[in-house]
Protein backbone atom coordinates (compact mmCIF):
# COMPACT_ATOMS: atom_id res chain seq x y z
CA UNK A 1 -22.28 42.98 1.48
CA UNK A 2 -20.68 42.29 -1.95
CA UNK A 3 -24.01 40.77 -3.02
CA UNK A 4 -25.98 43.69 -1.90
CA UNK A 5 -23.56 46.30 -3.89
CA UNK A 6 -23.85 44.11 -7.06
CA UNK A 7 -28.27 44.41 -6.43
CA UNK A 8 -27.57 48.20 -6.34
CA UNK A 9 -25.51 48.37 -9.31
CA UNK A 10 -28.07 46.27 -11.21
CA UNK A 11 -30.79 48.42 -10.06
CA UNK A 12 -29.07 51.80 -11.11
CA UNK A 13 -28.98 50.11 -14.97
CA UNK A 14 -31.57 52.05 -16.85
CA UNK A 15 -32.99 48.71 -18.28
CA UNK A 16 -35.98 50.36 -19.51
CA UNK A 17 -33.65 52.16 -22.23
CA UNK A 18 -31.43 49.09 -22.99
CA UNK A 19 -34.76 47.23 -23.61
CA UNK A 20 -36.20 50.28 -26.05
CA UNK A 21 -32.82 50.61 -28.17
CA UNK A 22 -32.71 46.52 -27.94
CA UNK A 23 -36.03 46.39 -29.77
CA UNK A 24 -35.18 49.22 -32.08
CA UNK A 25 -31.64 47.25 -32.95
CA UNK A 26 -33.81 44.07 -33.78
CA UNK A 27 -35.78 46.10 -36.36
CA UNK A 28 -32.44 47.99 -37.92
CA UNK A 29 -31.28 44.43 -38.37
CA UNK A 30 -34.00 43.30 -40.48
CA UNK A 31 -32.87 45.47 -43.75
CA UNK A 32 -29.69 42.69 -43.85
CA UNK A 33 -30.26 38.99 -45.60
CA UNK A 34 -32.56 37.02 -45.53
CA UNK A 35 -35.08 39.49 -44.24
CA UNK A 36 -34.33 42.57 -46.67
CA UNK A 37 -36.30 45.33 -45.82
CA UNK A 38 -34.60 47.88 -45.79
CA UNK A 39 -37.01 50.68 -44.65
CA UNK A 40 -36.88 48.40 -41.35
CA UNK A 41 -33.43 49.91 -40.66
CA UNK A 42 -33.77 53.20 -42.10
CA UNK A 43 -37.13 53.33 -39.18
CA UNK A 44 -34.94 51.32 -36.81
CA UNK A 45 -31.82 53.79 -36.56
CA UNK A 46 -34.14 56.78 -36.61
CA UNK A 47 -36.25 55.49 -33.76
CA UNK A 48 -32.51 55.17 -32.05
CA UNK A 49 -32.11 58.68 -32.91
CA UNK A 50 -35.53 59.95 -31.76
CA UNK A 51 -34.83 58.38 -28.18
CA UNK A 52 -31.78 59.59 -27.98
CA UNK A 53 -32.85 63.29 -28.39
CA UNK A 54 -35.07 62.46 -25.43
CA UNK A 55 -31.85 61.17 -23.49
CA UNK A 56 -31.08 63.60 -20.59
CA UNK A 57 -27.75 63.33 -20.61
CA UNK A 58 -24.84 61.57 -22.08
CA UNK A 59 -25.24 58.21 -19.22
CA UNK A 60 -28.35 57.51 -20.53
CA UNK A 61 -27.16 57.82 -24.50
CA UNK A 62 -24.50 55.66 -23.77
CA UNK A 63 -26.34 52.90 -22.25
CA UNK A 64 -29.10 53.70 -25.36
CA UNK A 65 -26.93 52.66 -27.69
CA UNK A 66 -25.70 50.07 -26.02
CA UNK A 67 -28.67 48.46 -26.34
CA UNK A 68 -29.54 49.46 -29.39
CA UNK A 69 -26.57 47.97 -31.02
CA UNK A 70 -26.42 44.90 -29.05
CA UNK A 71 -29.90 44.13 -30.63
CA UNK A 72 -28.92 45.02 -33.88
CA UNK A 73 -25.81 42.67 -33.97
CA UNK A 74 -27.27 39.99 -31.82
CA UNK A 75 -29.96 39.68 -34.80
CA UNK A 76 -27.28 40.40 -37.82
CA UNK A 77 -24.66 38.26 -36.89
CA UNK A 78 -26.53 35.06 -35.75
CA UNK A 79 -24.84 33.45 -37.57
CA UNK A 80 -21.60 33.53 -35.74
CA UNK A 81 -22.85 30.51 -33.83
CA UNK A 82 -22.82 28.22 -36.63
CA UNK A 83 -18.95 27.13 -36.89
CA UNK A 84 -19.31 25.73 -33.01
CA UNK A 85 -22.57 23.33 -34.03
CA UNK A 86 -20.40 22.00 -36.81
CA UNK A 87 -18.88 19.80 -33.89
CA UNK A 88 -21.90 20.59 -30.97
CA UNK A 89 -20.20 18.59 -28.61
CA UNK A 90 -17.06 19.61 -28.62
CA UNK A 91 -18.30 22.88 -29.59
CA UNK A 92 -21.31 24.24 -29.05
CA UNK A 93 -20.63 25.17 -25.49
CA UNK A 94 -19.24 28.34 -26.75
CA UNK A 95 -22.02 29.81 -28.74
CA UNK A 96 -24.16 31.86 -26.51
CA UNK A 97 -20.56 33.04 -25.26
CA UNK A 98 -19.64 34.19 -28.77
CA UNK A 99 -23.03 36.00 -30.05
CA UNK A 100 -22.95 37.22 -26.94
CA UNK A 101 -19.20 38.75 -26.54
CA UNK A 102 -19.56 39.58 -30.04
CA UNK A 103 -23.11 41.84 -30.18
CA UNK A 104 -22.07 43.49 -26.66
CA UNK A 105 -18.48 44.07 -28.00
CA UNK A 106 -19.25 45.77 -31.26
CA UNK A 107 -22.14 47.88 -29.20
CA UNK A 108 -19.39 49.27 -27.21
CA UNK A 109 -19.19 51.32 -30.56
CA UNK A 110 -22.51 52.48 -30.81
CA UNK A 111 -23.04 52.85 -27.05
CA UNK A 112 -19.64 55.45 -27.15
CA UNK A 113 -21.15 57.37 -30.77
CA UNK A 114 -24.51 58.09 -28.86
CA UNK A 115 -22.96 59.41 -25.96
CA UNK A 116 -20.54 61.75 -28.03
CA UNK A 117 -23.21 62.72 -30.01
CA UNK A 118 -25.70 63.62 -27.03
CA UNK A 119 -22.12 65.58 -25.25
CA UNK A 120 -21.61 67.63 -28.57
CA UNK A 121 -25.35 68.77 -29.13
CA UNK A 122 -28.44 68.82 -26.95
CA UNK A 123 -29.81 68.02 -30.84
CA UNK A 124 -27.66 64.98 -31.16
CA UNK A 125 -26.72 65.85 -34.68
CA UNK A 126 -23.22 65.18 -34.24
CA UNK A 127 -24.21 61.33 -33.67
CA UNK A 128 -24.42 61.31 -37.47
CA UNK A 129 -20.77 62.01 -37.34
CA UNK A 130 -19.85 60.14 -34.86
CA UNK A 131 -21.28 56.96 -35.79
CA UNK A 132 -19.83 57.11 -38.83
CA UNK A 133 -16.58 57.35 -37.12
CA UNK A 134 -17.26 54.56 -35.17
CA UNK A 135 -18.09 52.28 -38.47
CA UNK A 136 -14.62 53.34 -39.25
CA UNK A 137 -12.82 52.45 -36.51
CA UNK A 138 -14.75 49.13 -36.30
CA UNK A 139 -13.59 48.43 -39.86
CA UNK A 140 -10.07 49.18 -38.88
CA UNK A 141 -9.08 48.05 -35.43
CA UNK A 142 -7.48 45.24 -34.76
CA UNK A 143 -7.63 44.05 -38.28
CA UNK A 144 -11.26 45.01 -38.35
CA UNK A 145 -14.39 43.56 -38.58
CA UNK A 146 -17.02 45.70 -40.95
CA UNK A 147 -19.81 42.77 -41.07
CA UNK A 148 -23.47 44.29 -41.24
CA UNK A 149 -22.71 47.74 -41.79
CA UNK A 150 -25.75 49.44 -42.46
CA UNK A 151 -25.08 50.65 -45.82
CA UNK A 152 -25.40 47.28 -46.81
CA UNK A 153 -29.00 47.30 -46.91
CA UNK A 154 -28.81 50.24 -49.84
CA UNK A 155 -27.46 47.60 -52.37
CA UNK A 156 -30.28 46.73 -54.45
CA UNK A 157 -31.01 50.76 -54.40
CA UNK A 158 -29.40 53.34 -57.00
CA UNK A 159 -28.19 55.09 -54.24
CA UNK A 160 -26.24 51.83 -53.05
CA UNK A 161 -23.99 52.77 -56.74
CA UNK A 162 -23.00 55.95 -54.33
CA UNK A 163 -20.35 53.50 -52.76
CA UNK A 164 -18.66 54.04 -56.47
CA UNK A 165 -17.74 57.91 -55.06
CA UNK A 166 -17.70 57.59 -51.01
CA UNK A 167 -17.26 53.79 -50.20
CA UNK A 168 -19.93 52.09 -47.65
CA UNK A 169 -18.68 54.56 -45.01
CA UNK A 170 -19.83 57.72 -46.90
CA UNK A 171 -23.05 55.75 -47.61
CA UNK A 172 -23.25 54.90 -43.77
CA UNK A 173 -22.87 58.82 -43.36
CA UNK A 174 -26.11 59.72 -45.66
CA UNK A 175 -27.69 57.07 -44.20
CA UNK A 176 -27.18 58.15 -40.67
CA UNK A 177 -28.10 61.91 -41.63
CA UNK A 178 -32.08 60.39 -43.60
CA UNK A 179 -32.35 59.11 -40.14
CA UNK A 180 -31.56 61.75 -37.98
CA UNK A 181 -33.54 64.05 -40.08
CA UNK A 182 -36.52 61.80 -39.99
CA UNK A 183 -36.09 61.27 -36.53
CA UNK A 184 -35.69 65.41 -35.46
CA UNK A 185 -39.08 66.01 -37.70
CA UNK A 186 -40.37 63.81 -35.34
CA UNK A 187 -38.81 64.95 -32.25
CA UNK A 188 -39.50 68.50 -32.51
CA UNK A 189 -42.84 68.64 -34.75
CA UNK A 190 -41.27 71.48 -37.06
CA UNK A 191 -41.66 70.60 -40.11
CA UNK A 192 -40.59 73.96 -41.59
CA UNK A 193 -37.32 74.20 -41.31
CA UNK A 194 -34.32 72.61 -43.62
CA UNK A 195 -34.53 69.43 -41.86
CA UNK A 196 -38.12 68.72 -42.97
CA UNK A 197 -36.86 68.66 -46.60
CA UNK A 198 -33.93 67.13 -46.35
CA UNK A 199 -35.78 63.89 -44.99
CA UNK A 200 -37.88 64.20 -47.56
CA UNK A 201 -35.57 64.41 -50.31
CA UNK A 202 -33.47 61.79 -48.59
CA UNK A 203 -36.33 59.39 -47.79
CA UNK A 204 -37.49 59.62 -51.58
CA UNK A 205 -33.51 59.15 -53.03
CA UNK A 206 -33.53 55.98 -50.25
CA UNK A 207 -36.37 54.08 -52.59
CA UNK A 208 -34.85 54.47 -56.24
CA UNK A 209 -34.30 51.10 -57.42
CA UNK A 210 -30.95 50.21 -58.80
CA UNK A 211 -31.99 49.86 -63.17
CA UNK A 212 -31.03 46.31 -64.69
CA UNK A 213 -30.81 48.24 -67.96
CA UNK A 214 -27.51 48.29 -69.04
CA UNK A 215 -26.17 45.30 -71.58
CA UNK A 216 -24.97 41.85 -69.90
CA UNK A 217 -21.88 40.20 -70.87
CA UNK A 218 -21.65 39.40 -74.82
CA UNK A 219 -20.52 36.45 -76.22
CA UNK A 220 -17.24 37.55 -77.10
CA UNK A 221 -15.99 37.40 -73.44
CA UNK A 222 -13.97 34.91 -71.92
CA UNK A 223 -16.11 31.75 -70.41
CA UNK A 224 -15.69 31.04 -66.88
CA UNK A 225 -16.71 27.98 -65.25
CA UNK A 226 -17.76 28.05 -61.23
CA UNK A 227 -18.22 25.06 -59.54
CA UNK A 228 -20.24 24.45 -56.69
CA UNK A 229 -19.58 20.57 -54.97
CA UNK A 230 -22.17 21.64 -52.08
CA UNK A 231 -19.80 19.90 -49.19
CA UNK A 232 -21.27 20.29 -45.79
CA UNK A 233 -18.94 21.60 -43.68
CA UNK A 234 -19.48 18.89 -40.58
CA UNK A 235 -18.71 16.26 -43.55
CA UNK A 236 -16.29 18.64 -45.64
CA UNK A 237 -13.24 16.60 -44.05
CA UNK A 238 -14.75 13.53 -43.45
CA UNK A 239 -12.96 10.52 -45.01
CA UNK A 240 -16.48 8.88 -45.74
CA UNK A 241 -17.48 11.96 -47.75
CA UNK A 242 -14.31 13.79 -49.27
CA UNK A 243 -13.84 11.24 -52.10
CA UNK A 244 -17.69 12.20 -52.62
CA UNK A 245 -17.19 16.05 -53.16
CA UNK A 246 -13.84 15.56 -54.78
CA UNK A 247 -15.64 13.25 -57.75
CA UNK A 248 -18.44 15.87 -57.99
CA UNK A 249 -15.69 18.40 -58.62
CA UNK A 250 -13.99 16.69 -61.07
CA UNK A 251 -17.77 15.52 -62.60
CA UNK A 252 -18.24 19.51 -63.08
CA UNK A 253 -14.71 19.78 -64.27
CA UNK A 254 -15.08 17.17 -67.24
CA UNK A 255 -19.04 18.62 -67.86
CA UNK A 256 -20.27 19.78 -71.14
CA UNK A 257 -19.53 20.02 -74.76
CA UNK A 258 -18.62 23.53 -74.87
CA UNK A 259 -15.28 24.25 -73.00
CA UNK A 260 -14.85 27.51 -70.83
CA UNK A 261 -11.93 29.67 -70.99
CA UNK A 262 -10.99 28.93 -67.25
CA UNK A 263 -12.28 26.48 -64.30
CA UNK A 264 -12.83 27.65 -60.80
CA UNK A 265 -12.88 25.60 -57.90
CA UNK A 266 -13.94 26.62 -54.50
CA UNK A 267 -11.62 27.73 -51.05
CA UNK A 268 -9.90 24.46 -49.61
CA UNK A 269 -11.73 22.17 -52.59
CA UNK A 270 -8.83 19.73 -52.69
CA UNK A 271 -8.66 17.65 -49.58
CA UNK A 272 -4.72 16.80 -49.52
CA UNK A 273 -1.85 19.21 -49.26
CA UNK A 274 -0.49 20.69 -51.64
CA UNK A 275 2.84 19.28 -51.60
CA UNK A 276 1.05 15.79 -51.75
CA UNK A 277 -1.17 16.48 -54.42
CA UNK A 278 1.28 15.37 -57.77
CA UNK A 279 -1.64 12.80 -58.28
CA UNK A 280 -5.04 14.43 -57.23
CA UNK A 281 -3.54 17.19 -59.52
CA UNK A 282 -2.99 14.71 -62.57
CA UNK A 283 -7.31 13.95 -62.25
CA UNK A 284 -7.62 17.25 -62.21
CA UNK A 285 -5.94 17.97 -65.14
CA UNK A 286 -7.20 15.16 -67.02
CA UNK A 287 -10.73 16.49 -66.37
CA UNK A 288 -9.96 19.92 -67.19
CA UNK A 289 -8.44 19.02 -70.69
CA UNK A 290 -6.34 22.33 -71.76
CA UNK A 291 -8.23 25.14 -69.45
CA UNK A 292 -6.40 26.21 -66.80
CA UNK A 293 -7.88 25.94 -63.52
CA UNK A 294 -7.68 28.01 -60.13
CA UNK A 295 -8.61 25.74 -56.89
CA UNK A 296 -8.29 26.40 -53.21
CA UNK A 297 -5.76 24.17 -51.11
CA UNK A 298 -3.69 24.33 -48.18
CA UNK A 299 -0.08 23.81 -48.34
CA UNK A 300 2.91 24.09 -45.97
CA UNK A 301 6.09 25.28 -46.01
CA UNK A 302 7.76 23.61 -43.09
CA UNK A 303 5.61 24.22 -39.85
CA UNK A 304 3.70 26.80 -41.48
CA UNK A 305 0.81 26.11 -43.45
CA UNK A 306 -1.34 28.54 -46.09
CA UNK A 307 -5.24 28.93 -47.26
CA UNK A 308 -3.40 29.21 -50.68
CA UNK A 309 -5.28 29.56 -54.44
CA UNK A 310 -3.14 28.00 -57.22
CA UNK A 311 -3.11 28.53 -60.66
CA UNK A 312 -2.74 25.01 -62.59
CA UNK A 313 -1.59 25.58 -66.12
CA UNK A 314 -2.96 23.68 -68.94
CA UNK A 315 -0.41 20.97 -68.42
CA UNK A 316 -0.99 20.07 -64.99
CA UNK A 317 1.54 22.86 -63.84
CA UNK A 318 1.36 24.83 -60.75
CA UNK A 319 2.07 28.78 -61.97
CA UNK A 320 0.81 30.24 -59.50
CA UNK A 321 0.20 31.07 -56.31
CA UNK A 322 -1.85 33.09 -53.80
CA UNK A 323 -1.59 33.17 -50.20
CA UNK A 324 -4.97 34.29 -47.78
CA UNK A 325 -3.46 36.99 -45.65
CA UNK A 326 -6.00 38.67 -43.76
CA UNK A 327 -6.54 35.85 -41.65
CA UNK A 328 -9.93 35.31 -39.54
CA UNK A 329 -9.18 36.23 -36.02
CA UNK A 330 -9.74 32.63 -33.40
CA UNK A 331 -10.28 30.60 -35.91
CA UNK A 332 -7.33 30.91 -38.55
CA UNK A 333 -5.14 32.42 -35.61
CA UNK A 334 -5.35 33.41 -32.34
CA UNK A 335 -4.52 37.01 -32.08
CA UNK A 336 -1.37 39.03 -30.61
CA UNK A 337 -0.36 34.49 -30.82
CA UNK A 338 2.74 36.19 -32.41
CA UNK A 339 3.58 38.59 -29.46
CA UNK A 340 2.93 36.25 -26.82
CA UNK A 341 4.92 33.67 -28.26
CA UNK A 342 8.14 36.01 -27.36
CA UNK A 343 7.69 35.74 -23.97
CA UNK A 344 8.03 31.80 -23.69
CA UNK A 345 3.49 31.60 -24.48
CA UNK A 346 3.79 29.34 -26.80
CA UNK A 347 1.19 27.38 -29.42
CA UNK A 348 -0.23 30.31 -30.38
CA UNK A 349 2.47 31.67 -32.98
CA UNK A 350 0.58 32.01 -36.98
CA UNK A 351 4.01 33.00 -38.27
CA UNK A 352 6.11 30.49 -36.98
CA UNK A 353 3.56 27.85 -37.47
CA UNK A 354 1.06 27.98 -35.51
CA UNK A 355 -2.13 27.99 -36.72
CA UNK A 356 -2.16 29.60 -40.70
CA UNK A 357 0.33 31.70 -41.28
CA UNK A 358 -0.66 34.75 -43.03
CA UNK A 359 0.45 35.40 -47.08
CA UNK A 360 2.34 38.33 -48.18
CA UNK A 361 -0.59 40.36 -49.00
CA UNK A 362 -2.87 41.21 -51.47
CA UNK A 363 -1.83 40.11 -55.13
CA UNK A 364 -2.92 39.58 -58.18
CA UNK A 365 -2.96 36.05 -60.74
CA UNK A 366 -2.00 36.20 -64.68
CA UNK A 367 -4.58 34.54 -66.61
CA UNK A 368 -2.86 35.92 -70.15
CA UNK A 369 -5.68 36.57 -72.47
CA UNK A 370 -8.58 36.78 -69.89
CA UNK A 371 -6.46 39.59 -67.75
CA UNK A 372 -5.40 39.38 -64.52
CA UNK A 373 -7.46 38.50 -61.34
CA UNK A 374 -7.36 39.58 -57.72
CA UNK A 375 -7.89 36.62 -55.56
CA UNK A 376 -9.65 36.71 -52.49
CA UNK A 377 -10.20 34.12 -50.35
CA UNK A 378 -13.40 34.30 -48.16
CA UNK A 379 -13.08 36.55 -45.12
CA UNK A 380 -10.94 38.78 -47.29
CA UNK A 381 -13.95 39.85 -49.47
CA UNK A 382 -15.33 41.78 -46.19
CA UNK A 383 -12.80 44.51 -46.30
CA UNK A 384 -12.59 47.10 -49.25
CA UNK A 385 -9.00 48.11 -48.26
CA UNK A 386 -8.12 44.40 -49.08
CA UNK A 387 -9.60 44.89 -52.58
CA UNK A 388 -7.38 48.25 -52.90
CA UNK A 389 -4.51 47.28 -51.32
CA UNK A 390 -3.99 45.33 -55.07
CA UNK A 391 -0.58 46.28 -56.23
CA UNK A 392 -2.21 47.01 -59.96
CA UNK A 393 -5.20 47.24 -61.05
CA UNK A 394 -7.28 43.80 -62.06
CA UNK A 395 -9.63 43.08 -64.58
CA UNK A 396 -11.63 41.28 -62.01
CA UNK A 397 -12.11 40.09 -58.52
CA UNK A 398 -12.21 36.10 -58.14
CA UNK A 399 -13.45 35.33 -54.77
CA UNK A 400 -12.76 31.66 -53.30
CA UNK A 401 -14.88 30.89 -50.55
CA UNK A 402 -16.16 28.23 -47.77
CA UNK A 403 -19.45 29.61 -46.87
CA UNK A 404 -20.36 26.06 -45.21
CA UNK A 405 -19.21 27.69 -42.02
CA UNK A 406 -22.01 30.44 -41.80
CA UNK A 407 -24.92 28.02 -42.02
CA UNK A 408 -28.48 28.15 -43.81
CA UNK A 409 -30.14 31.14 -42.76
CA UNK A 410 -28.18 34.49 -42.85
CA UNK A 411 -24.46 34.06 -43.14
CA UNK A 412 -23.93 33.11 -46.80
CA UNK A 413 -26.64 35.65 -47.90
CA UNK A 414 -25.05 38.74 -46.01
CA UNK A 415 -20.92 37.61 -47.48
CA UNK A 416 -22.80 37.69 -50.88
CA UNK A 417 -23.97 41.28 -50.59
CA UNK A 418 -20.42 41.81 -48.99
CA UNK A 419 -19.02 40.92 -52.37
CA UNK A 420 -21.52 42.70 -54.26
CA UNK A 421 -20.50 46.28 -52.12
CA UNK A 422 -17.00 45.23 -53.48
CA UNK A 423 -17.76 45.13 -57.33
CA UNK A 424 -19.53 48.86 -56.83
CA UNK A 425 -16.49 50.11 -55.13
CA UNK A 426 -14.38 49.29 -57.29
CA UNK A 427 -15.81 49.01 -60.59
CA UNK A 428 -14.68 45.41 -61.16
CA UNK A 429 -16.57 42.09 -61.81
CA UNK A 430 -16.57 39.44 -59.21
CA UNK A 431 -17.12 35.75 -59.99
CA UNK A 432 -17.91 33.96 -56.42
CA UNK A 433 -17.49 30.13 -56.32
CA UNK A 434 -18.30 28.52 -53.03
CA UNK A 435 -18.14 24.98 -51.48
CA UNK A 436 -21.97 25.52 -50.69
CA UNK A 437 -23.23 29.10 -50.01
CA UNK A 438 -24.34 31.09 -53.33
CA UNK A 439 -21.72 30.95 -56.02
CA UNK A 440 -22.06 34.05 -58.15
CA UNK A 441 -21.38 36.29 -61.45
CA UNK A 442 -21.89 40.22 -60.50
CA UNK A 443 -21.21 43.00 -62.75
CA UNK A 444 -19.43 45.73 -61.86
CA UNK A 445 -22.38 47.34 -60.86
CA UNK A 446 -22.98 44.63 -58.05
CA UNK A 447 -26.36 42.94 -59.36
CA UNK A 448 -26.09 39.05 -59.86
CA UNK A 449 -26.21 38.09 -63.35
CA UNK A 450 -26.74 34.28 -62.55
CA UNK A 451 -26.02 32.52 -59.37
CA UNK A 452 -26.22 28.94 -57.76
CA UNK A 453 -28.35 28.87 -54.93
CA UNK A 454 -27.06 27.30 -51.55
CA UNK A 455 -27.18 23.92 -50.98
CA UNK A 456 -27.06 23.04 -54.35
CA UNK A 457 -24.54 21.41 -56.12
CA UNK A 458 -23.71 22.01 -59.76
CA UNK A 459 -21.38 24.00 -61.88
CA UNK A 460 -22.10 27.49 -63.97
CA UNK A 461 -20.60 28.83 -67.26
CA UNK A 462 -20.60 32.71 -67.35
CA UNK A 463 -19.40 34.95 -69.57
CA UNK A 464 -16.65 37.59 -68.13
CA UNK A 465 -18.67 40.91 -67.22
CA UNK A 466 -17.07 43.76 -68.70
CA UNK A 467 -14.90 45.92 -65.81
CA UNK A 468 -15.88 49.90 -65.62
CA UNK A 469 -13.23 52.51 -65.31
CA UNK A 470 -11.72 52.90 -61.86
CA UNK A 471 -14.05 54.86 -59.41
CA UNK A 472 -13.40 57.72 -57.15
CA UNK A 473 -13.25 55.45 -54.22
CA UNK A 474 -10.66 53.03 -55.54
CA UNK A 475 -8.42 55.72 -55.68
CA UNK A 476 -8.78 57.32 -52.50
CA UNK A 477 -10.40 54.99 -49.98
CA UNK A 478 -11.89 56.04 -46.75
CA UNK A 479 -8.68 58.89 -45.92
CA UNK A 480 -10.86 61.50 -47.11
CA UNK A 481 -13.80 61.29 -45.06
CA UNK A 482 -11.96 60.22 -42.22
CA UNK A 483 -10.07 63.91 -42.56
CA UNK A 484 -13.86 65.60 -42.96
CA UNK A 485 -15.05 63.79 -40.15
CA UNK A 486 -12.57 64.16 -37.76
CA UNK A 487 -12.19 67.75 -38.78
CA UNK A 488 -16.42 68.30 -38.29
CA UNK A 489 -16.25 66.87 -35.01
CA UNK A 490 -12.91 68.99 -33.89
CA UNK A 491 -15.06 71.96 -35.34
CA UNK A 492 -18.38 70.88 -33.42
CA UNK A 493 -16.48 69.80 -30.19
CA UNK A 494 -14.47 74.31 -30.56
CA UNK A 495 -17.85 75.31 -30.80
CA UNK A 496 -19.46 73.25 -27.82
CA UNK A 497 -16.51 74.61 -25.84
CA UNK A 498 -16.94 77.98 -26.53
CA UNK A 499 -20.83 77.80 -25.48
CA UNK A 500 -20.14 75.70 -22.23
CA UNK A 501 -16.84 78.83 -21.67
């Protein structure tokens, strides 16, 4: 009987429109790294859109965008399987369990906008408004997770610089509204009224190509010196390789005639603790000479231990130091570990030691004459409220990172846009070093001035791009169109009401 029940339940899935919005998911997904083609995903969500204005009613929608963004994550976050083939067979069980969980749980988002959009309107404009909500509360809840938002694909495009004024979520909101329009031209075959010309106009703003005109650093900014070891995660921590990336750091360190103005070593470059490290320190400092240096280690303080950054002084000195605190959820912590551990759960605690504890928050590092930095440390350079949640204003963003966890093929590509989105929202240069992935120099304008490709080890001098005044978004984040938002839909959803009353 149960078995029978479950056939019918299957059978009542409109699999049909999962498959359609799959497929049209897949092709949104293809304007992210590697593939960049952005027109894919500008055609992708407006196919979404077309079928859901053929949706009869707000079951179908739902299940519509269910599939639709379950195809487009599947695709866009492939790479989520790579940290459990670091170790396959301990591992690698788990992968097809974690692309899967993860596409089909961040769906649940689109799935709920296309429903609300198809209740609100028979037109489905409001899905413009509610998706956008939805990218908000996805980069928000439960310490958020904004990876592949569509804007993304806008940042080698001058409208991408629009992130300078409205952040990534306003840009997901234009976005949204191309498609739609494109899609209701479509849809309905009138090409006369507003909406015809507004796809036009937006279609034609979409393809502007961001201008490489404007000056690149000059000579009389500071030097900074990124080094790359190119350390394999799966070999990152082995003893039989360690000593190997450790000499190539200190190689890079000692390089060259011509001396930077500071060093830069990668997240978790020094393979002892911090507490340990009086002599690994000492080589460092010999190889540095008098420039200060900022490297990644973990330390501990009692049973807690830190993804910290430290500043080492020109004598060998540890000045400062920065603790990662927006931790990666299941694999830096396991989360509501803290609340469970009340109740006698224990193991599972990050603040009592447990896992890594998370930092105090988001600071900033004194580098005197170069100005002062705002570290972040990998996963951190996802969120924009992490970048404005500095208590003062930096002169630039220096990003620390491990992208040996994300693979070859999309991972380390999509956190270097990620970081590029960062620099336009806030005006600020970011200087990227990575244990392999693509160490970086962007401007404040997000374009890479010089870069080290992945896989490849080697070190690069950079002069300091120039910071821009602080941008409209810096100061007021995403509050603002959250208010507009919510306040359209509240206004759409009065309206609906009064229609269906």
């Amino acid at each position: 009987m149960a078995d029978g029940a479950l056939r019918r339940r299957l059978r009542a899935v409109p699999w049909k429109t999962i498959g359609c919005g799959a497929l049209a998911g897949v092709v949104a997904a293809l304007g992210h790294p590697p593939f960049d083609v952005w027109v894919l995903t500008l055609l992708g969500f407006g196919t979404a859109f077309f079928l859901l204005m053929r949706a009869v009613s707000g079951k179908p929608a739902f299940w519509l965008g269910l599939g639709f963004g379950t195809g487009y994550f599947a695709l866009s976050l492939s790479w989520i399987v790579e940290p459990f083939l670091v170790d396959p067979w301990l591992h690698g069980w788990m992968a097809p369990f974690a692309i899967t969980f993860m596409s089909v749980g961040l769906a649940l988002f689109f799935a709920l906008a296309f429903w609300a959009g198809k209740q609100l309107s028979s037109t489905t404009w409001p899905v413009v408004l509610t998706l956008t909500l939805a990218e908000l509360v996805r980069a928000y809840l439960l310490t958020g997770f904004p990876w592949a938002m569509p804007s993304y694909v806008l940042i080698d495009q001058a409208v991408g610089q629009g992130a300078a004024f409205v952040g990534p979520h306003g840009l997901n909101a234009v976005f949204f509204l191309v498609a739609w329009c494109l899609a209701w031209v479509v849809f309905s075959g009138d090409r006369r009224r507003f909406w015809a010309p507004i796809a036009m106009i937006g279609v034609a703003g979409l393809f502007v190509p961001l201008t490489v005109s404007d000056p690149i650093p000059g000579d009389d900014r500071p030097t900074i010196r990124l080094i790359q070891p190119n350390a394999p995660q799966h070999q990152k921590w082995d003893p039989n390789y360690a000593g190997v990336f450790f000499e190539r750091l200190v190689r890079f360190t000692r390089a060259g005639e011509e001396r930077p103005d500071l060093i830069v070593w990668p997240e978790t470059a020094v393979p002892v603790w911090l507490h340990n490290a009086a002599r690994t320190l000492g080589i460092i400092s010999d190889a540095a000479g008098d420039v200060p240096v900022v490297l990644g280690i973990n330390r501990a303080e009692g049973a807690r231990i830190f993804n910290a950054a430290v500043l080492m002084d020109a004598e060998g000195r540890v000045t400062q130091t920065y603790d990662k605190h927006h931790l990666v959820p299941f694999g830096e912590y396991i989360p509501l570990g803290d609340m469970l551990s009340r109740i006698g759960i224990q193991g599972l605690a990050s603040r009592t030691g447990d896992g890594f504890s998370p930092g105090a928050g988001a600071d900033v590092i004194d580098l005197g004459a170069m100005g002062k930095a705002l570290v972040l440390i990998c996963y951190e350079a996802v969120f924009p409220q992490d970048v404005r949640a500095a208590p003062e204003r930096p002169d630039f963003i220096l990003h620390l990172t491990n992208d040996a966890w994300f693979g070859n093929f999309s991972g380390p590509y999509q956190h270097l846009s990620q970081a590029r989105m960062r620099a336009i929202e806030s005006g600020l240069p970011v200087l990227r070093a990575a244990n392999t992935g693509v160490s970086a120099v962007i401007d404040s304008k997000g374009r890479v001035l010089d870069a080290l490709p992945l896989n490849t080890e080697g070190y690069l001098d950079a002069a300091l791009p120039e910071p821009l005044s602080r941008t409209l978004y810096a100061k007021s984040g995403d509050l603002p169109l959250t208010i507009v938002i919510v306040l359209l839909l509240l206004t759409t959803l009065l309206l609906r009401w009064r229609e269906t009353h």
